[in-house]
PDB file of N, CA and C in Angstrom:
ATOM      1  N   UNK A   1       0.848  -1.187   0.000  1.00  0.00           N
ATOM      2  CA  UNK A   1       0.000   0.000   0.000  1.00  0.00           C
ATOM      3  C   UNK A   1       0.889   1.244   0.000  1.00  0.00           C
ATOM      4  N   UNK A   2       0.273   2.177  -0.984  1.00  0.00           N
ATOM      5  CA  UNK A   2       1.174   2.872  -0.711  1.00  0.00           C
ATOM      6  C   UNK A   2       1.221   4.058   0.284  1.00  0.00           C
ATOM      7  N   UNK A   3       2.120   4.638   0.492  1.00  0.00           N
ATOM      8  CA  UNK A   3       1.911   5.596   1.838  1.00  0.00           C
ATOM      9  C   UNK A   3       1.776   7.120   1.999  1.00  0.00           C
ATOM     10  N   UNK A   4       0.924   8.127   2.927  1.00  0.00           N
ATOM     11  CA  UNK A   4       0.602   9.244   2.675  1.00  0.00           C
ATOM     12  C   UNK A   4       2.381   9.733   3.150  1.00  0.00           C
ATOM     13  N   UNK A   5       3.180   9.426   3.961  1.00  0.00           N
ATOM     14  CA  UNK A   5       4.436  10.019   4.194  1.00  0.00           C
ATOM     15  C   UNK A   5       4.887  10.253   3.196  1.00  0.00           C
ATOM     16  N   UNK A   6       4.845   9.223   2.278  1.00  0.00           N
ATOM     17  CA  UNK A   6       5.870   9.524   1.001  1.00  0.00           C
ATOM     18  C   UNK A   6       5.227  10.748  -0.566  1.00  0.00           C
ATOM     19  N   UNK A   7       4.252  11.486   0.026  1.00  0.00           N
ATOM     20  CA  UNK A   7       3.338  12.325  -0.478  1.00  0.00           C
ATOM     21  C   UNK A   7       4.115  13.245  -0.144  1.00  0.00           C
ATOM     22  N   UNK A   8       4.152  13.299   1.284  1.00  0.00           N
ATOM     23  CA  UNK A   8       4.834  14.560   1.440  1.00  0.00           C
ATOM     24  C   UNK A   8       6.484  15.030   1.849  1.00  0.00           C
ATOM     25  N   UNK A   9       6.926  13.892   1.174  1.00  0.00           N
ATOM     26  CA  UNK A   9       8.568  14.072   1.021  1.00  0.00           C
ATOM     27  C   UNK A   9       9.108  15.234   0.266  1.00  0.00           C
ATOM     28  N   UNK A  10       8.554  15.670  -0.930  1.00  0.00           N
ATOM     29  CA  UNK A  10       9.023  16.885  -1.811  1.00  0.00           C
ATOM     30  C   UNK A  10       8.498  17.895  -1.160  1.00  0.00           C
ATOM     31  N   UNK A  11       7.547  17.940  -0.654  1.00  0.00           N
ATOM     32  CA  UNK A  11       6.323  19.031  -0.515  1.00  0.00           C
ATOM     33  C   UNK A  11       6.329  19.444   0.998  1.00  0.00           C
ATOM     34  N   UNK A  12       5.968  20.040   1.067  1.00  0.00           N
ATOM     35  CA  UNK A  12       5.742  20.621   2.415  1.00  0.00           C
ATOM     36  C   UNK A  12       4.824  20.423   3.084  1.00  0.00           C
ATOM     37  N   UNK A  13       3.453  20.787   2.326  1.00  0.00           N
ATOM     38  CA  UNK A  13       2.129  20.138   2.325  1.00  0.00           C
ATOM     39  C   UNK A  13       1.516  19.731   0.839  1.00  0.00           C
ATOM     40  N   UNK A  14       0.590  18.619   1.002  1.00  0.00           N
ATOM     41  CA  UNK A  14      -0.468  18.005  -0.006  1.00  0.00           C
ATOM     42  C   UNK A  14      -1.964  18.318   0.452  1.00  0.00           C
ATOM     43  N   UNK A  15      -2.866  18.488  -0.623  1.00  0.00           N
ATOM     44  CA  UNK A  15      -4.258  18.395  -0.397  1.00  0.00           C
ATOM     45  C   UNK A  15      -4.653  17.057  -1.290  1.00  0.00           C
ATOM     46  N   UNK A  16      -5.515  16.576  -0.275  1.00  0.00           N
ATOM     47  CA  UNK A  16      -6.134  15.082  -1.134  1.00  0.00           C
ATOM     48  C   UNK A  16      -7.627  15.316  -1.215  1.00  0.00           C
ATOM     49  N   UNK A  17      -8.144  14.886  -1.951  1.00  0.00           N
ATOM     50  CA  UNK A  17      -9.336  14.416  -2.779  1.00  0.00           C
ATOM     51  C   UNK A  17      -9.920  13.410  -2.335  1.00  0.00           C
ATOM     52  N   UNK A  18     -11.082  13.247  -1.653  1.00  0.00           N
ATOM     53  CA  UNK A  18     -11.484  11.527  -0.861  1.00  0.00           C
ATOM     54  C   UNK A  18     -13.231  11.784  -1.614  1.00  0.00           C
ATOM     55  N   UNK A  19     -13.550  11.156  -2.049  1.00  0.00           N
ATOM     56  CA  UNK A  19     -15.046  10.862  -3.051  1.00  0.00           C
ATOM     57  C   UNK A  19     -15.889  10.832  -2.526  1.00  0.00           C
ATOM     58  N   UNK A  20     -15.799  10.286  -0.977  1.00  0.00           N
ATOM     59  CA  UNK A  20     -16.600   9.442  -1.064  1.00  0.00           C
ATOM     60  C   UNK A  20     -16.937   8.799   0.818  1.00  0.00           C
ATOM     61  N   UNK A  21     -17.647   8.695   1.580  1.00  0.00           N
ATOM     62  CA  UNK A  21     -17.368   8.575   2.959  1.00  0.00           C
ATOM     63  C   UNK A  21     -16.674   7.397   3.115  1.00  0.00           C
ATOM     64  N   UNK A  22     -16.919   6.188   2.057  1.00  0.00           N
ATOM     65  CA  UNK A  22     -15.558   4.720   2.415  1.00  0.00           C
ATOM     66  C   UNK A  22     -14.194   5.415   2.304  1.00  0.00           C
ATOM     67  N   UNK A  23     -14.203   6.131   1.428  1.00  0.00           N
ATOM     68  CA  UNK A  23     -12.478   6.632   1.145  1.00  0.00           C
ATOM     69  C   UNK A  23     -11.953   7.315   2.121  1.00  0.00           C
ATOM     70  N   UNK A  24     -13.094   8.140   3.158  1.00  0.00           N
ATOM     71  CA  UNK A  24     -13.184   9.395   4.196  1.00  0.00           C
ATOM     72  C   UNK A  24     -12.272   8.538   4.859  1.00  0.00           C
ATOM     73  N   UNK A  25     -12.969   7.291   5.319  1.00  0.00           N
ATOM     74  CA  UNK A  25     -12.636   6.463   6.486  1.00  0.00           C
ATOM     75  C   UNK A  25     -11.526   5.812   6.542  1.00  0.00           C
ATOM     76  N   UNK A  26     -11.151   5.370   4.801  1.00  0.00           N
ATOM     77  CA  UNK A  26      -9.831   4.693   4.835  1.00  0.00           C
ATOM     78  C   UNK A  26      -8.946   5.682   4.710  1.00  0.00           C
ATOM     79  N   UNK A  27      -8.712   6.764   4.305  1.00  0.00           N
ATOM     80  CA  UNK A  27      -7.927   7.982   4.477  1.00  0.00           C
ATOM     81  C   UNK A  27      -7.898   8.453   5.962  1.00  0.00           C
ATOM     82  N   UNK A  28      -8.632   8.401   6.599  1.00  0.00           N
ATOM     83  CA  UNK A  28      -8.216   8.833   8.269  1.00  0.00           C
ATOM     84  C   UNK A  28      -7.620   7.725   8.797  1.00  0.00           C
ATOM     85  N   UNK A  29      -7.893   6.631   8.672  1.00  0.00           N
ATOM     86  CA  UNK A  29      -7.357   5.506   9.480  1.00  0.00           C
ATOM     87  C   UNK A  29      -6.047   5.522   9.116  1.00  0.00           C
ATOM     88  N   UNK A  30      -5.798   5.341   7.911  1.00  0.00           N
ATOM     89  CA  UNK A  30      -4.363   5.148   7.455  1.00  0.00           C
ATOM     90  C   UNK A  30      -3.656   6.473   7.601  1.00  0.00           C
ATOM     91  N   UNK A  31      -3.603   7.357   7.872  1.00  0.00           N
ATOM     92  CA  UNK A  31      -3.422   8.331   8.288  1.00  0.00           C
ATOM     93  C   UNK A  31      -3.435   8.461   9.711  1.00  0.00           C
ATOM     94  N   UNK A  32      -4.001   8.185  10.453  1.00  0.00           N
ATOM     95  CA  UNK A  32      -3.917   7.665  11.868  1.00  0.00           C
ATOM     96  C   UNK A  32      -2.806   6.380  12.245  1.00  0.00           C
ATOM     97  N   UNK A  33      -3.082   5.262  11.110  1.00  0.00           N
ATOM     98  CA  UNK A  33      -1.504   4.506  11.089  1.00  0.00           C
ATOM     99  C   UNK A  33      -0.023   4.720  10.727  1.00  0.00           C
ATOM    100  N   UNK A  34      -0.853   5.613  10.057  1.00  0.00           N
ATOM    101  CA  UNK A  34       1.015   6.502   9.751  1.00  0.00           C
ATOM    102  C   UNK A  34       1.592   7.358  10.659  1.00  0.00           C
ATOM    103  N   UNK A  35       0.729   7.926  12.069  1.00  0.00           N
ATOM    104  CA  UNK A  35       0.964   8.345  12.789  1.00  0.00           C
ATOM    105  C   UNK A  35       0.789  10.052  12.565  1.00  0.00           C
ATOM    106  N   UNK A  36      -0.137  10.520  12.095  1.00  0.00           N
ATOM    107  CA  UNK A  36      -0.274  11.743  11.447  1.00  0.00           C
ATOM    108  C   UNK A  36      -1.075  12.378  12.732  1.00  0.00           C
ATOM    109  N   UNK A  37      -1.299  13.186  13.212  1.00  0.00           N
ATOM    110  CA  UNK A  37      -2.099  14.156  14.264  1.00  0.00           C
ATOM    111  C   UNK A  37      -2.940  14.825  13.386  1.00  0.00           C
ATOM    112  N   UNK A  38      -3.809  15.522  14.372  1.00  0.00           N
ATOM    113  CA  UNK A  38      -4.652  16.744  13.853  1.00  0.00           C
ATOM    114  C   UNK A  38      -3.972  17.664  14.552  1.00  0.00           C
ATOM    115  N   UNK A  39      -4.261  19.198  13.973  1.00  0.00           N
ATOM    116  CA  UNK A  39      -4.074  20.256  14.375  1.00  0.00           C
ATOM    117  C   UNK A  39      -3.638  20.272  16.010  1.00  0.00           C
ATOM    118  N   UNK A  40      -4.673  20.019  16.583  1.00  0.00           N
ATOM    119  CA  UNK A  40      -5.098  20.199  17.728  1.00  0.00           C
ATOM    120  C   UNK A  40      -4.128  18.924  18.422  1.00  0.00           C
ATOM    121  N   UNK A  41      -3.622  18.219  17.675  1.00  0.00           N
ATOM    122  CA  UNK A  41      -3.211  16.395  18.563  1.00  0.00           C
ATOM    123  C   UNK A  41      -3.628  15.817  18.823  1.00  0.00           C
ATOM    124  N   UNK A  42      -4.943  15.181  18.132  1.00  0.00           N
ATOM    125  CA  UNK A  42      -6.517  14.299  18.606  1.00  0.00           C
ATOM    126  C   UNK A  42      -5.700  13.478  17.458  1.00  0.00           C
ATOM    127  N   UNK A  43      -5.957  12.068  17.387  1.00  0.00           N
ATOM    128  CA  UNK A  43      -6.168  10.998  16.450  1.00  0.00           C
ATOM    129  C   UNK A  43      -6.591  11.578  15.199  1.00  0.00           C
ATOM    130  N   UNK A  44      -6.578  11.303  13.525  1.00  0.00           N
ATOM    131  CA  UNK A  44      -7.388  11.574  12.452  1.00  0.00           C
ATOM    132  C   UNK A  44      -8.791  10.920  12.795  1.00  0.00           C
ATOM    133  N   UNK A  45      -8.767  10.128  13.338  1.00  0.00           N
ATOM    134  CA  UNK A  45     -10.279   9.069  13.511  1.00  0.00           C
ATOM    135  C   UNK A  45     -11.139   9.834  14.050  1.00  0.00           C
ATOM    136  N   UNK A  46     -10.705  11.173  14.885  1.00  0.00           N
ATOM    137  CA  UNK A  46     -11.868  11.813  15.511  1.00  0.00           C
ATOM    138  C   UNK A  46     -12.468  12.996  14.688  1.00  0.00           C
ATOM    139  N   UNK A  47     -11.656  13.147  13.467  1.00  0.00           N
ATOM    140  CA  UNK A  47     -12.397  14.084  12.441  1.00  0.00           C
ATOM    141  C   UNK A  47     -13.493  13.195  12.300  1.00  0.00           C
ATOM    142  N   UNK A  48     -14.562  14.252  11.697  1.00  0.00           N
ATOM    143  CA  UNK A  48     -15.707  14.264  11.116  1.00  0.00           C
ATOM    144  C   UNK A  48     -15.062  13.609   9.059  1.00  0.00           C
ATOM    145  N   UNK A  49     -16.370  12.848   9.190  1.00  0.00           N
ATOM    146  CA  UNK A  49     -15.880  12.794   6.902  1.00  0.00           C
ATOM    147  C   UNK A  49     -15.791  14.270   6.492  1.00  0.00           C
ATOM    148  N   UNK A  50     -15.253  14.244   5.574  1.00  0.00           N
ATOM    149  CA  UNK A  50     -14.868  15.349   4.384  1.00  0.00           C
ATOM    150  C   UNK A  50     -14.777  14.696   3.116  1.00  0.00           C
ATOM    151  N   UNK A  51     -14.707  16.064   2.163  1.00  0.00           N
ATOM    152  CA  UNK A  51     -14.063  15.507   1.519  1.00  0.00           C
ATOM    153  C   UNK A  51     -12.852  16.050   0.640  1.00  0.00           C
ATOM    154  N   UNK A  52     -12.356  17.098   1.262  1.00  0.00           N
ATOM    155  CA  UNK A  52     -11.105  17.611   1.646  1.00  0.00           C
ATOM    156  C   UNK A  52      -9.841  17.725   2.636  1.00  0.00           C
ATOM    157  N   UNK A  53      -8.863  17.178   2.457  1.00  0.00           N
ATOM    158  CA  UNK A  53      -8.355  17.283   3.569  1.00  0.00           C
ATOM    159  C   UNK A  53      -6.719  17.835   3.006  1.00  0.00           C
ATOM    160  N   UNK A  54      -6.386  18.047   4.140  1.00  0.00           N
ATOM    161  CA  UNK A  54      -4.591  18.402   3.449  1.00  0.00           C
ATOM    162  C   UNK A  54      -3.651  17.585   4.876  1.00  0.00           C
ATOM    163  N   UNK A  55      -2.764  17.406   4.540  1.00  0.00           N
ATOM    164  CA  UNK A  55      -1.459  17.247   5.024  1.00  0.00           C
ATOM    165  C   UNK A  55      -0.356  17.311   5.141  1.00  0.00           C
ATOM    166  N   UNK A  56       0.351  17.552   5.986  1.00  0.00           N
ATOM    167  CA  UNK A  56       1.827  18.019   5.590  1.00  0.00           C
ATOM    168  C   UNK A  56       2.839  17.664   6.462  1.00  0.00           C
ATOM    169  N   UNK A  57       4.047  17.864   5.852  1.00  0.00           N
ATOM    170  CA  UNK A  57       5.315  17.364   6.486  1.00  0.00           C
ATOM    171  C   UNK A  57       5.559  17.187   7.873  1.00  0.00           C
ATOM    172  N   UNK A  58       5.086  18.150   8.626  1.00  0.00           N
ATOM    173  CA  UNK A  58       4.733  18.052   9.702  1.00  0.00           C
ATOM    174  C   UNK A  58       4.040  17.178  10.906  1.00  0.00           C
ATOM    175  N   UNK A  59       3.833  15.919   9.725  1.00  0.00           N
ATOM    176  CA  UNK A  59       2.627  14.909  10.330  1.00  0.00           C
ATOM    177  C   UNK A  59       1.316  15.616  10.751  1.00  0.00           C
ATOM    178  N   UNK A  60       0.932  16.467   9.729  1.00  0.00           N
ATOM    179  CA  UNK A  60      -0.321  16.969  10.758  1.00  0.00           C
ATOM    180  C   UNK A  60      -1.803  16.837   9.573  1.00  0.00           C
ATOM    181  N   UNK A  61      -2.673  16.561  10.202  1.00  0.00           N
ATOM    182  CA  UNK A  61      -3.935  16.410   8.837  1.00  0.00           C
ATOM    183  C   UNK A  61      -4.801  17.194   9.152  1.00  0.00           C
ATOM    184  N   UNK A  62      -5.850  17.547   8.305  1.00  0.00           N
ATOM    185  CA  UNK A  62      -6.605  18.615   8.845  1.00  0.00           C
ATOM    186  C   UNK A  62      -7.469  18.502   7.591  1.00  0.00           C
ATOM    187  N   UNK A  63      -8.644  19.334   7.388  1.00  0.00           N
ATOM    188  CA  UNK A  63      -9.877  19.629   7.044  1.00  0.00           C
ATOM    189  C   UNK A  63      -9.451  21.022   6.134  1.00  0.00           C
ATOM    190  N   UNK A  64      -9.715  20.570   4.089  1.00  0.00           N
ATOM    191  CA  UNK A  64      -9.774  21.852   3.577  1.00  0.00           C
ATOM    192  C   UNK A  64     -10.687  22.493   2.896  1.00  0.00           C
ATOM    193  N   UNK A  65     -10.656  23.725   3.233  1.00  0.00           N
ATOM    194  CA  UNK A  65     -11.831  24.344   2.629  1.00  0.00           C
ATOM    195  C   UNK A  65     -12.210  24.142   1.138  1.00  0.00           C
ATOM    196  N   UNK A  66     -13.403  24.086   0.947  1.00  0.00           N
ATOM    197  CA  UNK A  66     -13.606  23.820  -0.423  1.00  0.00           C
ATOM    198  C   UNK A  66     -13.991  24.725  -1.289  1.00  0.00           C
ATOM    199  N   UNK A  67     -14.255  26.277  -0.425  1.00  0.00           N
ATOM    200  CA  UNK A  67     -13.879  27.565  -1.224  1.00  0.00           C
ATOM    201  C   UNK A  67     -12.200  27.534  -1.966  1.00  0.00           C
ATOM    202  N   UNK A  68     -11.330  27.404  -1.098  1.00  0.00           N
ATOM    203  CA  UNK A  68      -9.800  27.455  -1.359  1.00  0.00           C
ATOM    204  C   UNK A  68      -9.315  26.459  -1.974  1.00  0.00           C
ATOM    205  N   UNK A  69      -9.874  25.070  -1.960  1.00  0.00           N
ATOM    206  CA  UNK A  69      -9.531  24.121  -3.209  1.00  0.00           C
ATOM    207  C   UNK A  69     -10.290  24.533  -4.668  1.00  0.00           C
ATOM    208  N   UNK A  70     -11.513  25.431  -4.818  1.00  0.00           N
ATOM    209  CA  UNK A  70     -12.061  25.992  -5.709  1.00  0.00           C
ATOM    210  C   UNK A  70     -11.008  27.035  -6.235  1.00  0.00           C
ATOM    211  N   UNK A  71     -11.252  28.022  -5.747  1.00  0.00           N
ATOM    212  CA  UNK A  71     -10.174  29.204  -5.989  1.00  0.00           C
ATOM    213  C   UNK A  71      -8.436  29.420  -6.097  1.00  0.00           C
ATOM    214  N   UNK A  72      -8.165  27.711  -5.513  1.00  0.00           N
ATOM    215  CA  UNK A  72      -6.785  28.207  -6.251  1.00  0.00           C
ATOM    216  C   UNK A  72      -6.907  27.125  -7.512  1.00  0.00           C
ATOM    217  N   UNK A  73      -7.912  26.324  -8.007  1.00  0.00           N
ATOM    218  CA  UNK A  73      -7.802  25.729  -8.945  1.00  0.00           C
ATOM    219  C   UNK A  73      -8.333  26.318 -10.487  1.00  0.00           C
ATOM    220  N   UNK A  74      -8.419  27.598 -10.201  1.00  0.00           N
ATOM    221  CA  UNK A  74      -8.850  28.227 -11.497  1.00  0.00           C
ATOM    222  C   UNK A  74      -7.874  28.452 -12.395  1.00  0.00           C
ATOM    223  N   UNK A  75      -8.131  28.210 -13.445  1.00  0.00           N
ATOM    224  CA  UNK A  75      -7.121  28.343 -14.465  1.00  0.00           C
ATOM    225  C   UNK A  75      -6.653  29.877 -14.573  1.00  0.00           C
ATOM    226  N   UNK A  76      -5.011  29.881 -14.656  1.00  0.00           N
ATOM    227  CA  UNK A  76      -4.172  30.956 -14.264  1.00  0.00           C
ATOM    228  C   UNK A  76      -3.962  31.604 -12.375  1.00  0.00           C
ATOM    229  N   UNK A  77      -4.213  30.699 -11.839  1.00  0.00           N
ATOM    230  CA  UNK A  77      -3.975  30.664 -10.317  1.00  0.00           C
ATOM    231  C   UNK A  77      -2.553  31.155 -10.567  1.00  0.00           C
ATOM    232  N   UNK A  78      -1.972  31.752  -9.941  1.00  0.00           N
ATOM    233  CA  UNK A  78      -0.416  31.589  -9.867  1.00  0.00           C
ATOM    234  C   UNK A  78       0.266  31.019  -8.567  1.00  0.00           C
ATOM    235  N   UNK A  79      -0.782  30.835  -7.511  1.00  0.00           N
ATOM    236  CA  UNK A  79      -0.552  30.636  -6.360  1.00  0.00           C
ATOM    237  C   UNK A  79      -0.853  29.004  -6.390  1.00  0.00           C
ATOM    238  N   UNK A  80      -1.198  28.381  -7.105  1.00  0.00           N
ATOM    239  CA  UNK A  80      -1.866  27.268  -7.382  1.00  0.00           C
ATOM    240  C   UNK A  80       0.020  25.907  -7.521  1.00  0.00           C
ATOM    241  N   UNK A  81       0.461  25.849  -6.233  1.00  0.00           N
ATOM    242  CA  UNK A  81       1.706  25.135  -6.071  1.00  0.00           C
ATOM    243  C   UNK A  81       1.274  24.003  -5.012  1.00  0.00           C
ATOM    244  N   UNK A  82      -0.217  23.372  -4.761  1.00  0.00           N
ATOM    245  CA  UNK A  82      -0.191  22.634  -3.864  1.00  0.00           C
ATOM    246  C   UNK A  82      -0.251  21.549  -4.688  1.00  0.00           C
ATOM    247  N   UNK A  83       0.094  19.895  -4.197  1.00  0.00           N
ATOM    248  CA  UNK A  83       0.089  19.006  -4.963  1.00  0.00           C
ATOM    249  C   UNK A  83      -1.698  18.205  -4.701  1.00  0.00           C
ATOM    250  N   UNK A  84      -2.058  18.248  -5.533  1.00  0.00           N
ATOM    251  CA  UNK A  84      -3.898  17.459  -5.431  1.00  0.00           C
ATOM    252  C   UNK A  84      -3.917  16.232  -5.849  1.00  0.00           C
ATOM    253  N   UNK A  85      -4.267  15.355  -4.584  1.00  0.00           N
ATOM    254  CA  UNK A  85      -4.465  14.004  -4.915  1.00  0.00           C
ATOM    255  C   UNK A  85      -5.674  13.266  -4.769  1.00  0.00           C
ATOM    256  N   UNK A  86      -6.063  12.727  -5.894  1.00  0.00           N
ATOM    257  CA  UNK A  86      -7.117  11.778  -5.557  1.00  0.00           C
ATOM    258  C   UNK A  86      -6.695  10.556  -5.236  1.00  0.00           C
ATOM    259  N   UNK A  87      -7.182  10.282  -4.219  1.00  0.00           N
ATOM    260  CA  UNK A  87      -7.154   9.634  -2.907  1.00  0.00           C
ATOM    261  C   UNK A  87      -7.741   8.306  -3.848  1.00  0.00           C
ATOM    262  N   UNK A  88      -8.673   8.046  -4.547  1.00  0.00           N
ATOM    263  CA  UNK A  88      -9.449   6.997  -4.727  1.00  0.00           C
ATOM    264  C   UNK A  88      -8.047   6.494  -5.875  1.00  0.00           C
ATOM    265  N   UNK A  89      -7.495   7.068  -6.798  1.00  0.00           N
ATOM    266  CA  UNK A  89      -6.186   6.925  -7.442  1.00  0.00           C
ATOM    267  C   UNK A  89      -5.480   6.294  -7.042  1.00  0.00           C
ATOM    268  N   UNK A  90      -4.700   6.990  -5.865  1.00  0.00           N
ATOM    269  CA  UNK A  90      -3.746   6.877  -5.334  1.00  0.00           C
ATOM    270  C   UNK A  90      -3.817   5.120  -4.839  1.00  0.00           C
ATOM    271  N   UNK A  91      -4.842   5.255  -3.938  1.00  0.00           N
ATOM    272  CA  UNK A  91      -5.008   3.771  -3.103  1.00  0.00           C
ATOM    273  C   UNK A  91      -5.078   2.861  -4.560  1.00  0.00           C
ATOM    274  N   UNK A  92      -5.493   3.174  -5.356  1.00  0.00           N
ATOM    275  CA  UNK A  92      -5.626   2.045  -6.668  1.00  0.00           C
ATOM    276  C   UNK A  92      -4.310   1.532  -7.655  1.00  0.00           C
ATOM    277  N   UNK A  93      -3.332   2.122  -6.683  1.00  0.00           N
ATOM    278  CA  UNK A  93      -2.224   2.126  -7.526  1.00  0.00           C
ATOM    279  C   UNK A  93      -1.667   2.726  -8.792  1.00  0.00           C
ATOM    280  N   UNK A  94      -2.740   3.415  -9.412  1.00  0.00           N
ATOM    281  CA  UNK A  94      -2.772   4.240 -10.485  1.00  0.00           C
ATOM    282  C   UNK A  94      -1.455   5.189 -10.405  1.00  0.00           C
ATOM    283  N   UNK A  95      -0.888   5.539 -11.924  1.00  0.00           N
ATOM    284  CA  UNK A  95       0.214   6.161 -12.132  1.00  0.00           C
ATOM    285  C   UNK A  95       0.400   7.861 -11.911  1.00  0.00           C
ATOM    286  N   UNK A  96      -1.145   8.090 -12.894  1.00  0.00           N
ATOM    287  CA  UNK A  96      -1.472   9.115 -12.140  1.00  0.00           C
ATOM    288  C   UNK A  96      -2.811   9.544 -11.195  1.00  0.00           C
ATOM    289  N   UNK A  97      -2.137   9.783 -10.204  1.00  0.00           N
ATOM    290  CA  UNK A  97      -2.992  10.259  -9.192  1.00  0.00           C
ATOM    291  C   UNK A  97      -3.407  11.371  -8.868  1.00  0.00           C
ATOM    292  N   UNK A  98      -3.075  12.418  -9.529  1.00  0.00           N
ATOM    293  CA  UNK A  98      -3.511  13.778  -9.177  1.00  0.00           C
ATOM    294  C   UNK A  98      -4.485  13.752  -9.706  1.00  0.00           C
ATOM    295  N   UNK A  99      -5.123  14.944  -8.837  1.00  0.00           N
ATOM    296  CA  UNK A  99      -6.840  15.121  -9.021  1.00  0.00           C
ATOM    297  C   UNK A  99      -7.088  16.386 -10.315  1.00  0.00           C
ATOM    298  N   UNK A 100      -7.680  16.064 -11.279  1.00  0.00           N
ATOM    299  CA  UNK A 100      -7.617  16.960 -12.074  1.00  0.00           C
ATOM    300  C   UNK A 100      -9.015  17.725 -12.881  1.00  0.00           C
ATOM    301  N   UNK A 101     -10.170  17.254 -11.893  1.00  0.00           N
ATOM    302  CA  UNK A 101     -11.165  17.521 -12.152  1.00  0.00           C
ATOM    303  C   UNK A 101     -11.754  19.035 -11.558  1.00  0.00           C
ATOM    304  N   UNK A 102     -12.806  18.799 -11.601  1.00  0.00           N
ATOM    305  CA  UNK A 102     -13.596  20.167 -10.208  1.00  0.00           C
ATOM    306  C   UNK A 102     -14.359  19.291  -9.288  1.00  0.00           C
ATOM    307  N   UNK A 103     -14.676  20.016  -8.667  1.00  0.00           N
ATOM    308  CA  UNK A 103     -15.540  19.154  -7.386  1.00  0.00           C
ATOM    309  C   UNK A 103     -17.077  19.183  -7.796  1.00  0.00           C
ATOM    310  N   UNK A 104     -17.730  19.849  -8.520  1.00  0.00           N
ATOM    311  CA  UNK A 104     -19.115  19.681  -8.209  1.00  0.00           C
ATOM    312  C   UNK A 104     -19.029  18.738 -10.113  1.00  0.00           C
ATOM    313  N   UNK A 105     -18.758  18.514 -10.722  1.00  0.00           N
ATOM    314  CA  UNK A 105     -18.311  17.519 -11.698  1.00  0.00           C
ATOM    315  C   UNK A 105     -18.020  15.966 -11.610  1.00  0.00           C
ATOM    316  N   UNK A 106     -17.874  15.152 -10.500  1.00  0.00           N
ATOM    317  CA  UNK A 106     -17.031  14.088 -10.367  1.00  0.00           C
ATOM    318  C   UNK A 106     -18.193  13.566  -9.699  1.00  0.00           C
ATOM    319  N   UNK A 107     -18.830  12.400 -10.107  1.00  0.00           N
ATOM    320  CA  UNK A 107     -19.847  11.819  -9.662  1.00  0.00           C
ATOM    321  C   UNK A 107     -19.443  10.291  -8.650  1.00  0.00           C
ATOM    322  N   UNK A 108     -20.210   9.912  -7.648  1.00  0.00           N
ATOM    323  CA  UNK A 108     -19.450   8.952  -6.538  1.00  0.00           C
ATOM    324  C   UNK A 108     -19.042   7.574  -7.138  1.00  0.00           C
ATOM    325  N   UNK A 109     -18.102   7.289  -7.667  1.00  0.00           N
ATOM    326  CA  UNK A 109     -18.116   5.976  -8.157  1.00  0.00           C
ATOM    327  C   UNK A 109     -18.759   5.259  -7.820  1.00  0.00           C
ATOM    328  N   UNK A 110     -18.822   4.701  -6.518  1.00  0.00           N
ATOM    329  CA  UNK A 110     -19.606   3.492  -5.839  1.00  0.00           C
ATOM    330  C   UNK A 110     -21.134   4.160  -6.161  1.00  0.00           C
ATOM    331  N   UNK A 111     -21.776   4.573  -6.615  1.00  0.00           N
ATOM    332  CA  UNK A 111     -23.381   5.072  -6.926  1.00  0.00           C
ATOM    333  C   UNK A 111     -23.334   4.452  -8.339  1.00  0.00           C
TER     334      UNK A 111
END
């Protein structure tokens, strides 16, 4: 499997992409096995689902806004240097994993 640490080896921080509340769950847990904190130093397991989240070098996970994953993904962002992963990708072994859609576009696979 592969691992959220090694996401954020180049990077400082990553934002991931989760579809879906199964993905919510396997993204906090494993993230909780990798030893990642929240903000605050609670377990990931005690977040609420999303379906934004970011993480970073820091071991720390957290909850992202989905105004600010909107707005820096507009074409000609210049600020637009975070790495976006879909999460449902990633776990699938897929080559590429970045998320390259919009959010109100991407319908739940499992439906």
């Amino acid at each position: 499997m592969r691992t959220l640490k090694s996401l954020i080896e180049d990077k400082p921080d990553v934002w991931i992409f989760c579809r879906n509340e199964r993905l919510q769950k396997v993204f906090l847990l494993q993230a909780e096995n990798e030893g990642f904190l929240t903000i605050n130093g609670q377990n990931p397991n005690t977040l609420n689902h999303h379906r934004l989240y970011g993480i970073t070098n820091k071991m720390k996970v957290g909850y992202l806004s989905a105004m600010i994953w909107v707005f820096t993904s507009k074409a000609g962002s210049k600020k637009n240097y975070t790495k976006r992963i879909d999460y449902e990708k990633y776990l699938a072994g897929e080559s590429d994993y970045l998320y390259h859609g919009r959010l109100d576009d991407i319908p739940d696979r499992d439906q």
